[in-house]
N, C-alpha and C. Protein backbone atom coordinates (compact mmCIF):
# COMPACT_ATOMS: atom_id res chain seq x y z
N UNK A 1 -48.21 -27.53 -19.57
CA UNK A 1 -47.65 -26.20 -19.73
C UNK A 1 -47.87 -25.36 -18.48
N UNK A 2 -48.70 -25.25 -18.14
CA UNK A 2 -48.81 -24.91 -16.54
C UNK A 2 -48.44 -25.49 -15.29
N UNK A 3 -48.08 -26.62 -15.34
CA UNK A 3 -46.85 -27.20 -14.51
C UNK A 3 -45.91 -26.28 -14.37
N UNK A 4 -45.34 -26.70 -15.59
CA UNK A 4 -43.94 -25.41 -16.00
C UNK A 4 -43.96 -24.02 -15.64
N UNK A 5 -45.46 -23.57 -15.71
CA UNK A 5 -45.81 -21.69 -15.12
C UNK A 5 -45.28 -22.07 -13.99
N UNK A 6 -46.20 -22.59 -13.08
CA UNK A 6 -45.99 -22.41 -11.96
C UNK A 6 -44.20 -22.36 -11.19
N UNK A 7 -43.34 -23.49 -12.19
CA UNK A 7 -41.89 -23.17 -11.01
C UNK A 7 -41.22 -21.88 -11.61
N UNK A 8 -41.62 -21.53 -12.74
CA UNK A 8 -40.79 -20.43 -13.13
C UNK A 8 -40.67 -19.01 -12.68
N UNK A 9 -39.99 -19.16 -11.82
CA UNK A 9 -39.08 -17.82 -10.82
C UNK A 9 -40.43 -16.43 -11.56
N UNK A 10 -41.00 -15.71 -10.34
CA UNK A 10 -41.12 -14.81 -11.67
C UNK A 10 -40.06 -13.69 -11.06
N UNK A 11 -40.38 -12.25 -11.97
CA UNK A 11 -39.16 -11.11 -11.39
C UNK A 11 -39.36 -10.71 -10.15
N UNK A 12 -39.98 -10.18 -9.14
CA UNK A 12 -40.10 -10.11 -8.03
C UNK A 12 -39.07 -11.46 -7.33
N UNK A 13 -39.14 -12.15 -7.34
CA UNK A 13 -39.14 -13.71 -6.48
C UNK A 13 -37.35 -13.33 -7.09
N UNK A 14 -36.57 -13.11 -8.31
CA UNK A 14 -35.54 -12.64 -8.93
C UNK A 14 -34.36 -11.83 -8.03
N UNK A 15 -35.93 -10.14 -8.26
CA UNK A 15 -35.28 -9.54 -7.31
C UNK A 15 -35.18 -9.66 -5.66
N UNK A 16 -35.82 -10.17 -5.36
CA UNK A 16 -36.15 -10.32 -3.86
C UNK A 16 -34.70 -11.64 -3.25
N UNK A 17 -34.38 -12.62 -4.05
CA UNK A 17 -33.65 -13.53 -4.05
C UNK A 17 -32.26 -13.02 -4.26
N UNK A 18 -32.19 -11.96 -5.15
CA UNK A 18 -30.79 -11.36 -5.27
C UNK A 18 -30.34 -10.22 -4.22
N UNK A 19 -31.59 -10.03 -3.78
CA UNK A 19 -31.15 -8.59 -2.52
C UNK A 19 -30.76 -9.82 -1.26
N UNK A 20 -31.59 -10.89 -1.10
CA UNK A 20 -31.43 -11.71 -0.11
C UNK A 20 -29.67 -11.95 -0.46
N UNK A 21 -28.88 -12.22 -1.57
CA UNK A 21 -28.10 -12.79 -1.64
C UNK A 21 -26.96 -11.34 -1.47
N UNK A 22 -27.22 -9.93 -1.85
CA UNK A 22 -26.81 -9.39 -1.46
C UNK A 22 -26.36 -9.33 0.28
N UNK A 23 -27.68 -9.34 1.17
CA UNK A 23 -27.36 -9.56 2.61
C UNK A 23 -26.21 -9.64 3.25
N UNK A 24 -26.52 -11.27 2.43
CA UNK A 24 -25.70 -12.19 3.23
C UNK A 24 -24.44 -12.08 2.23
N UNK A 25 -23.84 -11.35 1.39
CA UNK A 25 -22.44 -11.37 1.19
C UNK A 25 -21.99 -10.03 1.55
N UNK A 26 -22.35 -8.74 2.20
CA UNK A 26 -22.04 -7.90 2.21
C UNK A 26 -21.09 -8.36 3.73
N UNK A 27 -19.78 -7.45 3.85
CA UNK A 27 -18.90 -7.67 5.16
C UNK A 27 -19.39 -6.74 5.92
N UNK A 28 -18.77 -6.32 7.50
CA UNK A 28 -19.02 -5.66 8.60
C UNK A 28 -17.78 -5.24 8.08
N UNK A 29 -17.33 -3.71 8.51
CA UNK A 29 -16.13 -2.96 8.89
C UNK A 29 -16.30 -1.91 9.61
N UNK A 30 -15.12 -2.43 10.38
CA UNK A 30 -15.07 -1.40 11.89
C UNK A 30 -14.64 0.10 11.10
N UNK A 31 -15.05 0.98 11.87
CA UNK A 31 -14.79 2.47 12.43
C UNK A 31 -14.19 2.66 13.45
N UNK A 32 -13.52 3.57 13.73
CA UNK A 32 -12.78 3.89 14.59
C UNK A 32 -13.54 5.05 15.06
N UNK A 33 -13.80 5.79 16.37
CA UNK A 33 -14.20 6.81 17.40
C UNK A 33 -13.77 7.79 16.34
N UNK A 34 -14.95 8.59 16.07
CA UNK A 34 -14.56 9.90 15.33
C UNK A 34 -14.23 9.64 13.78
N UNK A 35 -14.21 8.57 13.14
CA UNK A 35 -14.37 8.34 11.90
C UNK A 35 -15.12 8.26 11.09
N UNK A 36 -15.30 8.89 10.15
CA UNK A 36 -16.50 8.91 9.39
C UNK A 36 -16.50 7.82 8.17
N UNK A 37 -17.20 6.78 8.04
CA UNK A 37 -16.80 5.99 7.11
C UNK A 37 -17.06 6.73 5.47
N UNK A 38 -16.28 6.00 4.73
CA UNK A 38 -16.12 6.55 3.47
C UNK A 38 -17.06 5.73 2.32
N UNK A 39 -17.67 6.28 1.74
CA UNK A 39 -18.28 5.40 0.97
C UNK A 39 -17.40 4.80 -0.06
N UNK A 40 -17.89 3.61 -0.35
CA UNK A 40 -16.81 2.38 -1.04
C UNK A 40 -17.42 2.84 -2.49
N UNK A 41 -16.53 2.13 -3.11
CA UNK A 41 -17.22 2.16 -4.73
C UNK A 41 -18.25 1.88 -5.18
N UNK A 42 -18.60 0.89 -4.67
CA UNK A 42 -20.14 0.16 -4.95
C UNK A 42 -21.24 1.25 -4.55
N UNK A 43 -20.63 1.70 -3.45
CA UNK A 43 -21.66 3.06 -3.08
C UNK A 43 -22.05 4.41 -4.07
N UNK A 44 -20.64 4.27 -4.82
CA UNK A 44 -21.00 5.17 -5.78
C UNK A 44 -21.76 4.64 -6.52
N UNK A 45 -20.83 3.54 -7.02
CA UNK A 45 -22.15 2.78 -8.50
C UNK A 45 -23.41 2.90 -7.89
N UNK A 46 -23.87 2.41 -7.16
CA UNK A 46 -25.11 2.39 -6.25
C UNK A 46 -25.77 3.88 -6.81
N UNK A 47 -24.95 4.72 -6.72
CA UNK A 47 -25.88 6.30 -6.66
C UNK A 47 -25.86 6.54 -7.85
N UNK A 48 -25.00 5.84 -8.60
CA UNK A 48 -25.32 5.92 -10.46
C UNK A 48 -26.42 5.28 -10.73
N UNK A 49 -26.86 3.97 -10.41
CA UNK A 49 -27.78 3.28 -11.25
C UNK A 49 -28.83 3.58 -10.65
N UNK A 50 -28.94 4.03 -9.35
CA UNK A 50 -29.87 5.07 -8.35
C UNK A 50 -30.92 5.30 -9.56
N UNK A 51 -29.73 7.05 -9.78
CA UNK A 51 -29.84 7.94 -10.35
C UNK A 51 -30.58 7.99 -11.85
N UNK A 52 -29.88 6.61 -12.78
CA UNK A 52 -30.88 6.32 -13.82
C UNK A 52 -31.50 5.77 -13.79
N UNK A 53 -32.04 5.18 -12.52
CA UNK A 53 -33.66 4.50 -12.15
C UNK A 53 -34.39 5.47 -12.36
N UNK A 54 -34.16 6.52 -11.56
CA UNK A 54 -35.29 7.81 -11.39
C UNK A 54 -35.19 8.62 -12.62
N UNK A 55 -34.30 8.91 -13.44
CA UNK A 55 -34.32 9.39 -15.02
C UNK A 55 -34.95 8.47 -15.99
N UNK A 56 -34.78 7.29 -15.96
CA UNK A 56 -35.95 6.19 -16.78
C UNK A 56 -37.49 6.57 -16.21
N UNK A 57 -37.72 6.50 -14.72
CA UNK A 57 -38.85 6.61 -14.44
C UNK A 57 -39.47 8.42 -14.74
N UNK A 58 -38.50 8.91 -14.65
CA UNK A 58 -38.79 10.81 -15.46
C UNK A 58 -39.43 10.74 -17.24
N UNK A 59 -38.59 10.11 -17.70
CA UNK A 59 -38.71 10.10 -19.21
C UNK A 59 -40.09 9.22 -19.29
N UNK A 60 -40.18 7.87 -18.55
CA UNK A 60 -41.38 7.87 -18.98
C UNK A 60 -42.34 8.48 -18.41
N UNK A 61 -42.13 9.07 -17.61
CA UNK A 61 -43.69 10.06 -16.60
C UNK A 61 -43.69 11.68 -18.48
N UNK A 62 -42.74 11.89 -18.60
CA UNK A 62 -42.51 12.80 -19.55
C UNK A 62 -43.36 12.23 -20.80
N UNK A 63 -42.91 10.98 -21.33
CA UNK A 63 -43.27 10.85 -22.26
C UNK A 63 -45.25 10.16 -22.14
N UNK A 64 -46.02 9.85 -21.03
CA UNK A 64 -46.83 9.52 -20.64
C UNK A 64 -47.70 10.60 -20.55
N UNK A 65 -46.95 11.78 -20.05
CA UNK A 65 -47.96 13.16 -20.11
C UNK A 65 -47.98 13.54 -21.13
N UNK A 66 -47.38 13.20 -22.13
CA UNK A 66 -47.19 13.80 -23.87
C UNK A 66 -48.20 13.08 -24.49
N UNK A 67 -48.02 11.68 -24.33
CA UNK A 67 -48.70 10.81 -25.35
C UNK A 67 -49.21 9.87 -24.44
N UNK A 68 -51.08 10.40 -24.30
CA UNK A 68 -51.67 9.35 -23.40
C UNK A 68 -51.70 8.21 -24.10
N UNK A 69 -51.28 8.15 -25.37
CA UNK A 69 -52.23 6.93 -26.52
C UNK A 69 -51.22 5.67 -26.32
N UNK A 70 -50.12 6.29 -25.63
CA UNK A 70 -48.67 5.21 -25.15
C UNK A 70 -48.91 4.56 -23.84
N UNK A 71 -50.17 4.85 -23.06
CA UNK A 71 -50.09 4.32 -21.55
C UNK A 71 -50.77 2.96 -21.44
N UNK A 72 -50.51 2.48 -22.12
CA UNK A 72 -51.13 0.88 -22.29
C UNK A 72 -49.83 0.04 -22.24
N UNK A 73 -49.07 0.73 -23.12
CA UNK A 73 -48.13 0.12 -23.40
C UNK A 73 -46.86 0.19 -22.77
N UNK A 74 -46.49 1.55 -21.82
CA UNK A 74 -45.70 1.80 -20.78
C UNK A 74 -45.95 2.05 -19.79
N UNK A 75 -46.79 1.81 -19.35
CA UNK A 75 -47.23 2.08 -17.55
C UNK A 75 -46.94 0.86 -17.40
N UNK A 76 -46.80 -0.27 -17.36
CA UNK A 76 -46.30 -1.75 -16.74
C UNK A 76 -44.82 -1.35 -16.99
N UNK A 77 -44.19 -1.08 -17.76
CA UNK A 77 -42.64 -1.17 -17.65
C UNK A 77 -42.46 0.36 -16.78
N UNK A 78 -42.98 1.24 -16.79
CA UNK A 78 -42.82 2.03 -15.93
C UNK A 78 -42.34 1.47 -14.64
N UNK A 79 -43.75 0.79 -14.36
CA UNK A 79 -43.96 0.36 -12.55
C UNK A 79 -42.62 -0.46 -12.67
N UNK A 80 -41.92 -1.54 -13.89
CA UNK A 80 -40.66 -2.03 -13.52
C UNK A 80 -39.60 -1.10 -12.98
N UNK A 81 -39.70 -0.19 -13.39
CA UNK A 81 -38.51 1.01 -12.97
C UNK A 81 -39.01 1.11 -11.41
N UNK A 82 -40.06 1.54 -11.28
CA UNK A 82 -40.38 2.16 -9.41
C UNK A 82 -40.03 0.58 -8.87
N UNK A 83 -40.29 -0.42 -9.25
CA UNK A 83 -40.04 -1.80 -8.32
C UNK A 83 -38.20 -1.52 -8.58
N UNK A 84 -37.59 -1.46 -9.48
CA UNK A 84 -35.91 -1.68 -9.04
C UNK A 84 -35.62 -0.53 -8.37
N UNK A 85 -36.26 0.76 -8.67
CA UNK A 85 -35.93 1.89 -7.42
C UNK A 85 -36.33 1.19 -5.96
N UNK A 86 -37.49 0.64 -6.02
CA UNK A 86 -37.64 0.73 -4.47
C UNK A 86 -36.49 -0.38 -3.74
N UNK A 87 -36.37 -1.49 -4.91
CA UNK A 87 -35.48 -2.11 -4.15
C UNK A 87 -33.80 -1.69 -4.08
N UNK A 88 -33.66 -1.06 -5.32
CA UNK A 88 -32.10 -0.44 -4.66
C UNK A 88 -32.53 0.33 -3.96
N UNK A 89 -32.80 1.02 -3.19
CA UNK A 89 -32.49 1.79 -2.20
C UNK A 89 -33.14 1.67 -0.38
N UNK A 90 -33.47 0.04 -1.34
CA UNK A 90 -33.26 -0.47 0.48
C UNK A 90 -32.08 -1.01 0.70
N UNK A 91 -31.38 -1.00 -0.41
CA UNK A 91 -30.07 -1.94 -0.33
C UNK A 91 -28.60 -0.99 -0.32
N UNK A 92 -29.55 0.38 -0.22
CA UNK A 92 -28.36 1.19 -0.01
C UNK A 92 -27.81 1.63 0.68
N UNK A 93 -26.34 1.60 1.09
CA UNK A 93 -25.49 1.22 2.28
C UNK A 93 -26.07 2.08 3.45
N UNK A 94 -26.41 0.88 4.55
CA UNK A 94 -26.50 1.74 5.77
C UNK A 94 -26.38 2.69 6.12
N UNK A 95 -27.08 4.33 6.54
CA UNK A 95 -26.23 5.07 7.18
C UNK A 95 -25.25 6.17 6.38
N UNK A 96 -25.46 5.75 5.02
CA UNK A 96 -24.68 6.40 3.96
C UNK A 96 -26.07 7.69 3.21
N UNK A 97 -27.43 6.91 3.31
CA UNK A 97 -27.94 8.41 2.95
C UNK A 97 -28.52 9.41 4.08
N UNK A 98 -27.86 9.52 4.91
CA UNK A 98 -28.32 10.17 6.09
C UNK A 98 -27.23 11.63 5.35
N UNK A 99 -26.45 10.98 5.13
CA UNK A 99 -25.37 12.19 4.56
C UNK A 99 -25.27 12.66 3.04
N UNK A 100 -25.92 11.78 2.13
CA UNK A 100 -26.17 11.95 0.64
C UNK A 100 -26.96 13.52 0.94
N UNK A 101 -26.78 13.93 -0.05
CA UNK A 101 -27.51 15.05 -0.62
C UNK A 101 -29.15 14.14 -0.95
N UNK A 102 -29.94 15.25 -0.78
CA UNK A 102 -31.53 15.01 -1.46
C UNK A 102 -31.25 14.61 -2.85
N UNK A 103 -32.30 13.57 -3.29
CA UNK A 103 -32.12 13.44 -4.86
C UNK A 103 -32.80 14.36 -5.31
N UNK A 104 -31.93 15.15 -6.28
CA UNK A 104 -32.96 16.21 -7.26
C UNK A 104 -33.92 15.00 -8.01
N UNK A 105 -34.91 15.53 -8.38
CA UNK A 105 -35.96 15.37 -9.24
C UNK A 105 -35.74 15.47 -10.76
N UNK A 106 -34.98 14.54 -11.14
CA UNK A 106 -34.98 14.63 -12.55
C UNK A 106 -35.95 15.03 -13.46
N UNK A 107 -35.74 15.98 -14.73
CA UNK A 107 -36.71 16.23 -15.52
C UNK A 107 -35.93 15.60 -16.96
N UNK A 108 -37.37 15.01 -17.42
CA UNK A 108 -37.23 14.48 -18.77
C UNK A 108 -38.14 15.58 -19.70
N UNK A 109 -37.88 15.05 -21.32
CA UNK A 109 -38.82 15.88 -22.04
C UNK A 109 -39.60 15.16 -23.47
N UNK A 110 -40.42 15.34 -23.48
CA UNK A 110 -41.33 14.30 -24.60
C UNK A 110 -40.86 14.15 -25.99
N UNK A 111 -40.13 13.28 -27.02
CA UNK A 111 -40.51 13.91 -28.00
C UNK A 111 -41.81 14.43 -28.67
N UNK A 112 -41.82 14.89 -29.88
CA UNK A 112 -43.32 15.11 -30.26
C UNK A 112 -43.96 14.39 -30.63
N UNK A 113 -43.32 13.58 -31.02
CA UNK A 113 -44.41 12.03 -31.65
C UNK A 113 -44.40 10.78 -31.33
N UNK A 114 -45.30 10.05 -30.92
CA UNK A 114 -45.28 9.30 -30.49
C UNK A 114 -43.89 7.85 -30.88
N UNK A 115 -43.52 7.95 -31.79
CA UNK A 115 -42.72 6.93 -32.46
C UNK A 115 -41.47 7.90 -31.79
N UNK A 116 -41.22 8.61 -31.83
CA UNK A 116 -40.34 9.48 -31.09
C UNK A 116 -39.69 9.31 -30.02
N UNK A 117 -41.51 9.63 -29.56
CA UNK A 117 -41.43 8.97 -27.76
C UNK A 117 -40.78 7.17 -27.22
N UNK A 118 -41.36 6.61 -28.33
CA UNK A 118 -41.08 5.11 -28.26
C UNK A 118 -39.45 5.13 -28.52
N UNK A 119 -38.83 5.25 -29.17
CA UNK A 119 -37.66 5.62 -29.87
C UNK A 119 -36.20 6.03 -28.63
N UNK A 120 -36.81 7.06 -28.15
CA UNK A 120 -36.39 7.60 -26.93
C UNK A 120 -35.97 6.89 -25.48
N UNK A 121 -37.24 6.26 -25.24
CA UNK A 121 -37.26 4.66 -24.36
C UNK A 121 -36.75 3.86 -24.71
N UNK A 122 -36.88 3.43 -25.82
CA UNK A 122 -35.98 2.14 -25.86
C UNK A 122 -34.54 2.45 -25.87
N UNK A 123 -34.16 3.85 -26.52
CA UNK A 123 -32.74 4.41 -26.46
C UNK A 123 -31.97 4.37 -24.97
N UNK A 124 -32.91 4.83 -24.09
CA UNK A 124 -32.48 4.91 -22.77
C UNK A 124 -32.53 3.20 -21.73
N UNK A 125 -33.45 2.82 -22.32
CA UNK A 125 -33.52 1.40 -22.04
C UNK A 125 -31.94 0.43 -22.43
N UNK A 126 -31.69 0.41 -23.70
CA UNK A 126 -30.65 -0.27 -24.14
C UNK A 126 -29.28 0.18 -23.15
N UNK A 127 -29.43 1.48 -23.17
CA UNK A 127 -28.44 2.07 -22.62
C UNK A 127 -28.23 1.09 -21.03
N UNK A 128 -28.88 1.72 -20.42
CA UNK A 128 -29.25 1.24 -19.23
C UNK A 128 -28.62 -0.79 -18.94
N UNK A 129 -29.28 -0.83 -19.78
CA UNK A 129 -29.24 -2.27 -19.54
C UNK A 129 -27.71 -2.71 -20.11
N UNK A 130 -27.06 -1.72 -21.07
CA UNK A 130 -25.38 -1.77 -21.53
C UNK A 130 -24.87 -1.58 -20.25
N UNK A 131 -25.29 -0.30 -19.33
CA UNK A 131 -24.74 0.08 -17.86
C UNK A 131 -24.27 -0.95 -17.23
N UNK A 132 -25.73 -1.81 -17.09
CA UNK A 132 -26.06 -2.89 -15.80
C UNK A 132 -25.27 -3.84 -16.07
N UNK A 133 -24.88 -4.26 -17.61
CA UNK A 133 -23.94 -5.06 -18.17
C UNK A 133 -22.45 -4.98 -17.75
N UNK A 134 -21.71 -3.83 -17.62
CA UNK A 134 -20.92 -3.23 -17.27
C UNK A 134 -20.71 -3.25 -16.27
N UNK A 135 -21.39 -2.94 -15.10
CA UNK A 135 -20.96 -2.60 -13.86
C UNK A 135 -21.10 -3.98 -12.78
N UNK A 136 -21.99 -5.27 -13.30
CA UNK A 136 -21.68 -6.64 -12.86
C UNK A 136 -20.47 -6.74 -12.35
N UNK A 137 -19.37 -6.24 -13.24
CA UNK A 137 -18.21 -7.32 -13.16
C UNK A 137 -17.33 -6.20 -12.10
N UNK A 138 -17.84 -4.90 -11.49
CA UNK A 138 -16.97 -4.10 -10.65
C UNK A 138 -17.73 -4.18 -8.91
N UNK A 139 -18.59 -5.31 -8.85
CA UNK A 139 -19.41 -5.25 -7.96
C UNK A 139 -19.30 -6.53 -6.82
N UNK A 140 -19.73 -6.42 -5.89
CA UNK A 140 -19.89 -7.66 -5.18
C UNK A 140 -21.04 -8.78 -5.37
N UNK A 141 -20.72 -9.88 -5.25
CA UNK A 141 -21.80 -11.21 -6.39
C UNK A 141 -23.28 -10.88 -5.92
N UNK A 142 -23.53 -10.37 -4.78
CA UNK A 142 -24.75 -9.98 -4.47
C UNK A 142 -25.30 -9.03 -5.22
N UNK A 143 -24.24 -7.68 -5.28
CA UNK A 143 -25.39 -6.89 -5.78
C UNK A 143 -25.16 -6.93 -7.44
N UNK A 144 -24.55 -7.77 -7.47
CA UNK A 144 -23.94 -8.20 -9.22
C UNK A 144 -25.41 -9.00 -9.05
N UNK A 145 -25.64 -9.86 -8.94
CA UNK A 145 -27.22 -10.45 -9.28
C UNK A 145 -28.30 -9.45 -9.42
N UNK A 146 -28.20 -8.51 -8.40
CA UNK A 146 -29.64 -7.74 -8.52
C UNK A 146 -29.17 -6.55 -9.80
N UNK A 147 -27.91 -6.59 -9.86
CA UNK A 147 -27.95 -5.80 -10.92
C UNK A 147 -28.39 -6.03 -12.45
N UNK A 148 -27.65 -7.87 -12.40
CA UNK A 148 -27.99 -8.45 -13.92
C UNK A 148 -29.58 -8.33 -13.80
N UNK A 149 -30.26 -8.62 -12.85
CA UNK A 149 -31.48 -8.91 -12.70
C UNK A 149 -32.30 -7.65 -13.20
N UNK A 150 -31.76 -6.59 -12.68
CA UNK A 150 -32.35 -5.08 -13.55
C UNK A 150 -32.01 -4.82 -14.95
N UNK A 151 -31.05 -5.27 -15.24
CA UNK A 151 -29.98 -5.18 -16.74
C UNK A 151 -30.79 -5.99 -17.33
N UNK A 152 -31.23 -7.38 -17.44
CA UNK A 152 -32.19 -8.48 -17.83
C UNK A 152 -33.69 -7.48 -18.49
N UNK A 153 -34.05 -7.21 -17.65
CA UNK A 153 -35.51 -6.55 -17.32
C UNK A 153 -35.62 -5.68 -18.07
N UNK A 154 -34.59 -4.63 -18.20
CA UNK A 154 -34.53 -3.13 -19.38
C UNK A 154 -33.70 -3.53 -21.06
N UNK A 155 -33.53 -4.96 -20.81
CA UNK A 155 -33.16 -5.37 -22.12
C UNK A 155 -34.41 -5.78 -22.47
N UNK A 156 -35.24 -6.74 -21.48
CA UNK A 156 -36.35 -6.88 -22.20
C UNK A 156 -37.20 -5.76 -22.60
N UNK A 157 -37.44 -4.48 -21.84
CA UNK A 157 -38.21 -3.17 -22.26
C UNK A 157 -37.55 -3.05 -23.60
N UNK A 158 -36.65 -2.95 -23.78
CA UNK A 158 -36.08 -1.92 -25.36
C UNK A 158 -36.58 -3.08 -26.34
N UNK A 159 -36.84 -4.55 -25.72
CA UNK A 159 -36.85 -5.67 -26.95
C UNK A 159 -38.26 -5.36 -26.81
N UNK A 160 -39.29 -5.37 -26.32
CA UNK A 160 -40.32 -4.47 -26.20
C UNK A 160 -41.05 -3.81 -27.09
N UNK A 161 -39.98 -2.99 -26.47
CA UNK A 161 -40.84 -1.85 -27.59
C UNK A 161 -40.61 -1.61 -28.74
N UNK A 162 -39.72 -2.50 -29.35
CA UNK A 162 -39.47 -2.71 -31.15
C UNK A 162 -40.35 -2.86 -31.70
């Protein structure tokens, strides 16, 4: 049985393998003198799933300052959220956030009870991972891997925390 541990991919090795595969399928396109390139679609999606990286990682910082009696149980899936933030946004297009706006600071808010709180997460979790489901198939195969690969990960949180 530990044979078997050892080849099995873990998530890091996942994500790290799917940004690699991102790399190497992304194209070069010229600019022309005085052109400002336009961000492509993916760039947007990019600033969507950004965006509910750092609102997953809000709600649970929200729901963590509410209910310490929950930090056993969500501070590891937390840190999953800061690991797919840090890696989307090394993977985010060159040169494109020099001109993005600052990310506001999302605010989340606790429910009152802990089952609440749990309730809430997994709500936003499922969601999330419906997103990541979704937006695979409008993407390029690279960042379509690192995406299933995040979509994977927040399906397992919501299966989780049942």
């Amino acid at each position: 049985m530990e044979a078997l541990r050892s080849v099995t991919p873990t998530r890091r090795a996942v994500l790290g393998g799917s940004v690699a595969a991102l790399v190497t399928t992304t194209g070069c396109t010229t600019v022309g003198p005085g052109e400002a390139p336009s961000p492509g679609p993916e760039v947007t999606l990019l600033d969507g799933v950004i965006a509910n990286e750092a609102a997953l990682i809000a709600l649970y910082d929200a729901v963590l300052a509410a209910h310490q009696g929950l930090s056993g149980r969500l501070k590891k899936l937390r840190e999953h959220h800061v690991e797919h933030l840090a890696v989307l946004k090394r993977h985010y297009v060159p040169g494109s956030a020099s001109t993005a706006t600052p990310e506001p600071r999302p605010s989340a808010t606790a429910p009152r009870t802990e089952s609440g709180a749990l309730g809430a997460i997994r709500s936003a979790e499922r969601k999330a991972a419906s997103a990541r489901a979704d937006e695979v198939r409008r993407v390029s195969p690279g960042l379509s891997q690192l995406l299933a690969a995040i979509g994977a990960c927040e399906a397992g949180h919501a299966q989780e925390l049942t």
